[in-house]
Structures are given as C-alpha cells and as structure tokens.
Protein backbone atom coordinates (compact mmCIF):
# COMPACT_ATOMS: atom_id res chain seq x y z
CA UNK A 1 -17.73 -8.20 12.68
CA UNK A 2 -17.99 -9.57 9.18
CA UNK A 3 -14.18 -8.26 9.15
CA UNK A 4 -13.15 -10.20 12.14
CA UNK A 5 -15.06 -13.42 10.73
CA UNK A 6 -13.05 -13.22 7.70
CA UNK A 7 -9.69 -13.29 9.04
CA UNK A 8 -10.22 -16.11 11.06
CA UNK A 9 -10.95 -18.31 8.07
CA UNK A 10 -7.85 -20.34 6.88
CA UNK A 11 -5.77 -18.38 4.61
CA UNK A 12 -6.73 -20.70 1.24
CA UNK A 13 -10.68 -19.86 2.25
CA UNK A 14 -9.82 -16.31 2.36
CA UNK A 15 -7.56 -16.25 -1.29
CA UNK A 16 -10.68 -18.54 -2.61
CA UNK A 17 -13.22 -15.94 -1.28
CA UNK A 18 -11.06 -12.76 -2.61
CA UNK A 19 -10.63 -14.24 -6.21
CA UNK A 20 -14.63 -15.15 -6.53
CA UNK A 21 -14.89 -11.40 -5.64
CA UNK A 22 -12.39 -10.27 -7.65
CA UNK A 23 -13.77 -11.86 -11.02
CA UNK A 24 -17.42 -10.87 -9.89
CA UNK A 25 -16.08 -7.12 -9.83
CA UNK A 26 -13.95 -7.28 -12.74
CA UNK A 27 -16.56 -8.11 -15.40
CA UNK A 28 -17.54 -4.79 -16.45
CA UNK A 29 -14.23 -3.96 -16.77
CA UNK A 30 -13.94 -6.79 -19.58
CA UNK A 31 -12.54 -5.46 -23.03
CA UNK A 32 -10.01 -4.00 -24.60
CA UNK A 33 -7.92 -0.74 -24.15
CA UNK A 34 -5.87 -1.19 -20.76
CA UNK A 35 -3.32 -3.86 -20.08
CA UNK A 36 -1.59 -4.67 -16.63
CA UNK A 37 1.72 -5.50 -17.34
CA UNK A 38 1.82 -7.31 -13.47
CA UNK A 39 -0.82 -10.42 -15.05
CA UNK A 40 -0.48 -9.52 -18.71
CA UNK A 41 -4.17 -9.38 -18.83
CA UNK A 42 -6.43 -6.94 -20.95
CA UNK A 43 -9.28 -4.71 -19.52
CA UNK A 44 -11.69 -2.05 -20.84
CA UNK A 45 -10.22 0.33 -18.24
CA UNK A 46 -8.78 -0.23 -14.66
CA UNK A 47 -11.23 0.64 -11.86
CA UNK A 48 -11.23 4.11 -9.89
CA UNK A 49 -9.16 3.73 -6.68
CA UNK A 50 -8.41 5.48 -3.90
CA UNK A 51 -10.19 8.35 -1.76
CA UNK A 52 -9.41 11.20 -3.89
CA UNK A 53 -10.93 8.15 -6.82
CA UNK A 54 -7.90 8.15 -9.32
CA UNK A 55 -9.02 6.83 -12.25
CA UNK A 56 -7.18 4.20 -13.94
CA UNK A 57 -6.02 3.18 -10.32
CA UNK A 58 -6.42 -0.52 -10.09
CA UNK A 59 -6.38 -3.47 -12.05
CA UNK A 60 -9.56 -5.66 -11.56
CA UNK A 61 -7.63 -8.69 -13.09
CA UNK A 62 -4.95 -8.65 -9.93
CA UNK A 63 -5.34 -5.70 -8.03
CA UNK A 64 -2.19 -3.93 -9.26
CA UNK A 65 -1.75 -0.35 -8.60
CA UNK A 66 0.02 2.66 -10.79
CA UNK A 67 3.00 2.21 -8.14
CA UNK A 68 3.18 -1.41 -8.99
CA UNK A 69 2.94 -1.92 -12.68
CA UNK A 70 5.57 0.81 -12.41
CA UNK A 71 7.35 -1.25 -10.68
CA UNK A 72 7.03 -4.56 -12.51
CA UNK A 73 8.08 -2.34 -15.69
CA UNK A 74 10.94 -1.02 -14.26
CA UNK A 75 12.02 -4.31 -12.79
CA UNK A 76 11.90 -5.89 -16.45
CA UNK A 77 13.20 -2.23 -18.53
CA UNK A 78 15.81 -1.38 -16.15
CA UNK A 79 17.30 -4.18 -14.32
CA UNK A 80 18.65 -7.75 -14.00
CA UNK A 81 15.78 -9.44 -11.89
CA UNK A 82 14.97 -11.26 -14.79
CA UNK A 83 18.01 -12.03 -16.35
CA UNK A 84 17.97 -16.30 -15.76
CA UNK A 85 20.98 -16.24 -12.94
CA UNK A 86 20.30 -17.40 -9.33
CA UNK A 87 19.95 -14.38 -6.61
CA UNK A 88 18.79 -13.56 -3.52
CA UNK A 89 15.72 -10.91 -3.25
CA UNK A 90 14.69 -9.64 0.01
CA UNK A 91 10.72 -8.84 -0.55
CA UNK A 92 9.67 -6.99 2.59
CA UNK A 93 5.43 -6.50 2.85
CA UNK A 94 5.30 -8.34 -0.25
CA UNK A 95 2.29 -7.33 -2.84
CA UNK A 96 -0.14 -10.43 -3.26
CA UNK A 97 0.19 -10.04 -7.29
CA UNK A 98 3.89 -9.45 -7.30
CA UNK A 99 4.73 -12.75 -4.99
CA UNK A 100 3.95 -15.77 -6.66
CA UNK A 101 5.35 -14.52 -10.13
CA UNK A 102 8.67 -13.93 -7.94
CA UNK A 103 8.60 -16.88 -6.40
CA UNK A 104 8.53 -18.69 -10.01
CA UNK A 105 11.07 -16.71 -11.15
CA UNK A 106 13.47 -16.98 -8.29
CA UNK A 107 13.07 -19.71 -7.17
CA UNK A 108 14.77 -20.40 -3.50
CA UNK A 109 16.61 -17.45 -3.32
CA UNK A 110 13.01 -15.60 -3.16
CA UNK A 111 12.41 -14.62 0.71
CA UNK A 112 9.53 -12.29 1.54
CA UNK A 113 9.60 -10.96 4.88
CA UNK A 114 7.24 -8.84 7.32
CA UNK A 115 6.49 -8.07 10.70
CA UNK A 116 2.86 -8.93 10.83
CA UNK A 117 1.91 -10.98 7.99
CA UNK A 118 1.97 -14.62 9.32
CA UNK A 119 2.25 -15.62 5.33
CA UNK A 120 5.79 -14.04 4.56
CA UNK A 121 8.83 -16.88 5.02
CA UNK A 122 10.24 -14.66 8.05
CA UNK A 123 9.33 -12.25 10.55
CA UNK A 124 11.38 -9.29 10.19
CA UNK A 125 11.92 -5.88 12.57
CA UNK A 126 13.52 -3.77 9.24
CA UNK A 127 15.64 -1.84 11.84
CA UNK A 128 17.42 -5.23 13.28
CA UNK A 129 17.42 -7.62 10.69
CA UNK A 130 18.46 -11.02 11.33
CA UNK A 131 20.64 -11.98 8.02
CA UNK A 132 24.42 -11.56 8.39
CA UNK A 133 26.25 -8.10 5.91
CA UNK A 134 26.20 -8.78 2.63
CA UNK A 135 23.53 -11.68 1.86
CA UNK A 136 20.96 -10.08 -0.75
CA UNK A 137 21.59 -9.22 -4.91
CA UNK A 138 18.18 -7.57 -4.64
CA UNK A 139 15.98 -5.69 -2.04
CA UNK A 140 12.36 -4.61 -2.48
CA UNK A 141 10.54 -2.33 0.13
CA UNK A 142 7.70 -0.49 -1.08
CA UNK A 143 5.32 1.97 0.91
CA UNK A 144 7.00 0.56 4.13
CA UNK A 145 9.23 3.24 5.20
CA UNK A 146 6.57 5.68 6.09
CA UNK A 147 5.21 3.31 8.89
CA UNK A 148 8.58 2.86 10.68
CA UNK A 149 9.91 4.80 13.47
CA UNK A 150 13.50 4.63 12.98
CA UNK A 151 13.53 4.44 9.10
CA UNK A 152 17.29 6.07 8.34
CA UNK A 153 18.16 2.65 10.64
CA UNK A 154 15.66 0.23 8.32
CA UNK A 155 18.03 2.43 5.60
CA UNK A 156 21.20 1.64 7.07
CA UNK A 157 20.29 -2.31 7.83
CA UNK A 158 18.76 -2.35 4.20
CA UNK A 159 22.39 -1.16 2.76
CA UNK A 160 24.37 -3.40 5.20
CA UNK A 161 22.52 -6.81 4.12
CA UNK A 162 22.94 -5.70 0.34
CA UNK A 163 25.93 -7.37 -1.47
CA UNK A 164 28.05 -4.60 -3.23
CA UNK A 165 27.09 -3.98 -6.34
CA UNK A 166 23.54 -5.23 -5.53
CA UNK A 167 20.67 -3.38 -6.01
CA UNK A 168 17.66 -1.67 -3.60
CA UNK A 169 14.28 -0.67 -4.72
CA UNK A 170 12.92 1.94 -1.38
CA UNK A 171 9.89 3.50 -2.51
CA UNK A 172 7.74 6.17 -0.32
CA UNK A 173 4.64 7.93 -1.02
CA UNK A 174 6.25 11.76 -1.39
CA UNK A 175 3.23 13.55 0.08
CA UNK A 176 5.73 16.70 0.95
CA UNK A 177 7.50 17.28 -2.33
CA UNK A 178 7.69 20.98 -2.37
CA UNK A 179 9.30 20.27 1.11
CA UNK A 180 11.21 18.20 3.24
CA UNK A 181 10.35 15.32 5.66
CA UNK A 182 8.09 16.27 8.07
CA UNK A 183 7.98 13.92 11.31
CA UNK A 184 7.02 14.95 14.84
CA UNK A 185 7.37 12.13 17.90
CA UNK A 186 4.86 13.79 19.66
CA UNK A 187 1.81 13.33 16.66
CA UNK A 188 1.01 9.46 18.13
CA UNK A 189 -2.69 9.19 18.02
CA UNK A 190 -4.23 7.71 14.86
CA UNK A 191 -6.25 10.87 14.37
CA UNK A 192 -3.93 13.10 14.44
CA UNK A 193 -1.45 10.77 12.31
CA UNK A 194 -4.37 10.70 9.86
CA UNK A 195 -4.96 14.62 10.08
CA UNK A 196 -1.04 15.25 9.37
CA UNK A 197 0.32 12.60 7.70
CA UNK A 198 -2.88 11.64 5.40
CA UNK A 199 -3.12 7.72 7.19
CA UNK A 200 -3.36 6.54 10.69
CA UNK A 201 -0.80 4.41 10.39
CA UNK A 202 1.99 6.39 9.24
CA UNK A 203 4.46 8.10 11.29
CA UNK A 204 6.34 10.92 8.43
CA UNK A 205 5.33 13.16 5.19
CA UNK A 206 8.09 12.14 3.02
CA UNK A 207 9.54 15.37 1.11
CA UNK A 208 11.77 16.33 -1.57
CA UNK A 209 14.86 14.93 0.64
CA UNK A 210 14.05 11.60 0.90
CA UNK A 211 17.03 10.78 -1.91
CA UNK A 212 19.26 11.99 0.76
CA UNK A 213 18.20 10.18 3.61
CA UNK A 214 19.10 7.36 1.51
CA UNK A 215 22.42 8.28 -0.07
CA UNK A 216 23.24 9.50 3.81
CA UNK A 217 22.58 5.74 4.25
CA UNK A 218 25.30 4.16 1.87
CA UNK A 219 23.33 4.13 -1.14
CA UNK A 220 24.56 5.75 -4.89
CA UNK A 221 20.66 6.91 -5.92
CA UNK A 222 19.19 7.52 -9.19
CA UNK A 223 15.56 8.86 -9.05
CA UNK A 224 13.49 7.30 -12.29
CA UNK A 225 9.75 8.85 -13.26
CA UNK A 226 7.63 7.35 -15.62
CA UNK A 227 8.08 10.20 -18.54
CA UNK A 228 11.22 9.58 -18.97
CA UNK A 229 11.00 6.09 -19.51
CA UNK A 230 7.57 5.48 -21.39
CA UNK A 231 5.86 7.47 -24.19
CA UNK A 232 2.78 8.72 -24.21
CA UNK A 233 0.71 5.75 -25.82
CA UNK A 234 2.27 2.92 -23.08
CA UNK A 235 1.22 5.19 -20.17
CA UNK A 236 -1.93 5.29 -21.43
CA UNK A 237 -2.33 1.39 -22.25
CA UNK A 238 -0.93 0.43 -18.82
CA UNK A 239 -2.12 3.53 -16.75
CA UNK A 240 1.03 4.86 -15.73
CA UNK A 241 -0.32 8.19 -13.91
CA UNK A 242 0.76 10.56 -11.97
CA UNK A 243 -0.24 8.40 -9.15
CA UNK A 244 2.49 6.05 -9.86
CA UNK A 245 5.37 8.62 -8.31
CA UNK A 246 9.13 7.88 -8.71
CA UNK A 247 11.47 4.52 -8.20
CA UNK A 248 14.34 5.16 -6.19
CA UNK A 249 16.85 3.23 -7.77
CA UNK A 250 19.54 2.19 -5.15
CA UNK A 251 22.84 0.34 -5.52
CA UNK A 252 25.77 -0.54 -3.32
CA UNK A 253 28.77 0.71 -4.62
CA UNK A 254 31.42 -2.43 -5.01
CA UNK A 255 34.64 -2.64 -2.19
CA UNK A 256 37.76 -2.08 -3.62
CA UNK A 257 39.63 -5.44 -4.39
C-alpha cells in the first residue's frame, strides 16, 4: 500500500522524497576511504547491497553500484564519450545517477529510452526500434538483455541503429559462466523464473557464450574486467569487486568506401 501511494505522487515529490532518504541513510557512511567515481563524492565505506549483502555494494551519495562505477570508469579510461564532439547516445533503462550527468554532457544528442518508464524521452520495444540504420555513435544497455524474450533480435536492432565505427556497451549479469545460456520458454511463472534464473523477472542465465551471441549479431567484441584495467589500491578506493563483472565492449566495424 505505502508502495502504491508512492508512485502515484508526481515524479518531483517522489525524487524530493528519495534524496531526503538518501542523505538520512548516508550519514554514517560520512568520511573518508571510498570514493564513487559516478558523483565524485567521498564516503567512509559504501553500504552492503544486495541479498547475498556484498559489501562495498552501493554508494549512499547516489546509489551507484560496482557495475556502474565500472562503467562510468570505463566510459572515461577507455572511450570517446567524453571527448567534447557532438554524438548521439542511445541510453536504454537509463540509471537515475548516470542520466543527468549525460544529459549535461551530451547535450541533445542524449536520448534515453524504455518500455515502461514514463520518464525516458521515448518508448522503446528493443526488438523493433523505431530510429532508421545507422543513427547512434553510442549505445548503452545495461542489465536489460536478461528480461527480453527475443534478445539476439534487441542484438541485431542494437547493431543495425549503430553508425559504423560506433560503439555498444551490452552488459548482462553472467550468472552461468562455467556454462552457456540457459533459457527454457516453458519456465513462465515468476516463481519458477526466480527459482532458475535467480529473479522473477528474468527470462535467461547468461553463460560463458554471451560474447558470441553478440559477435553472431554484427558486433567485433572485446571483453574488459576490472584487473586488467585498475590496480589494486583504485579497486579498493572505488569498490571495484568482483560484483562489478565484465564490459562488453562492442563496435561496428566501418563499410568499405
């Protein structure tokens, strides 16, 4: 009930509501010794998260995750997204702490898209999108995938709206690494989803071929991990766990002139 009375308030009484929680919750966390690279923001430790209670899961400052301040690394380490020129970034289920900083960047070429949120600038079916081939320098999907039916044709839309030699972000909670994909049509009830694929919601157990479902889509793939990219001290000072899994790095390879 208290649930339902909450989403019907207007959406600047629920932001106001979340962010008087939000700094409520955060002050023990005040101090020194983490920093979120998503708000730049210093805490004595980010806040257990999760059911299995990760620690260093979330930060109380903006509610970043491993997966995202992995993310917002990677976007300013290892690509152009930040670079000053004009593009076009297609943000589907776009993170609350992620958007606005996007938005600022970007500018009008900054389109976040989703099929439920009444927020995002369009509603979007991933496997029929309505923008013409070639449109977008950038695409971020994260944790979306898994919730789709026909994801190899989100995949295949995703590569066809990408403008060669633009660049695709597609990340998945691997839950199956040791194995492949695991999907059955006939698991449909939210218990069993949650019994097999670890959320009610979610329709596959990503495995260790989920880099080939997307190179089968178009995409040249290069799988990053955190190691490899930050020493030990940084993934300590911005909690880059385990937790935070692996950026698939997509491109589109350019057409022959």
């Amino acid at each position: 009930m208290i649930k339902n009375s909450f989403q019907s308030l207007p959406f600047w009484a629920q932001d106001s509501l979340r962010n008087t929680r939000d700094v409520v919750l955060s002050l023990p966390y005040r101090g020194t010794g983490r920093t979120c690279p998503v708000c730049e923001k210093d805490s004595r430790k980010f806040r257990e998260y999760g059911i299995l209670h990760r620690e260093d899961g979330r930060c109380m400052q903006c509610g970043a995750l491993e997966r995202h301040r992995f993310a917002w690394l990677f976007f300013q380490k290892m690509t152009n997204l930040f670079d000053g020129k004009f593009k076009k970034m297609l943000h589907v289920g776009a993170e609350r702490g992620f958007e606005p900083k996007l938005r600022k960047q970007l500018g009008t070429g900054y389109i976040t898209a989703d099929l439920f949120d009444p927020r995002a600038d369009v509603k979007m079916d991933i496997t029929d999108i309505q923008y013409s081939d070639n449109v977008f320098d950038v695409i971020y999907c994260s944790h979306v995938l898994e919730h789709v039916q026909d994801d190899k044709k989100a995949m295949r839309e995703f590569f066809r709206v990408l403008k060669p030699g633009g660049w695709a972000i597609l990340l998945v909670p691997i839950l199956n690494g040791d194995h492949p994909t695991f999907e059955n049509p006939e698991i449909v009830t939210p218990e069993e989803r949650l019994a097999i694929y670890g959320q009610e919601d979610h329709v596959r157990k990503y495995g260790n071929d989920y880099i080939d479902r997307l190179r089968e889509s178009g995409f040249t793939v290069r799988k990053y991990n955190v190691p490899e990219l930050f020493d030990a001290q940084q993934r300590k000072q911005m909690g880059l766990t385990d937790s935070c899994g692996d950026i698939f790095f997509c491109t589109k390879p350019q057409t022959n002139s």
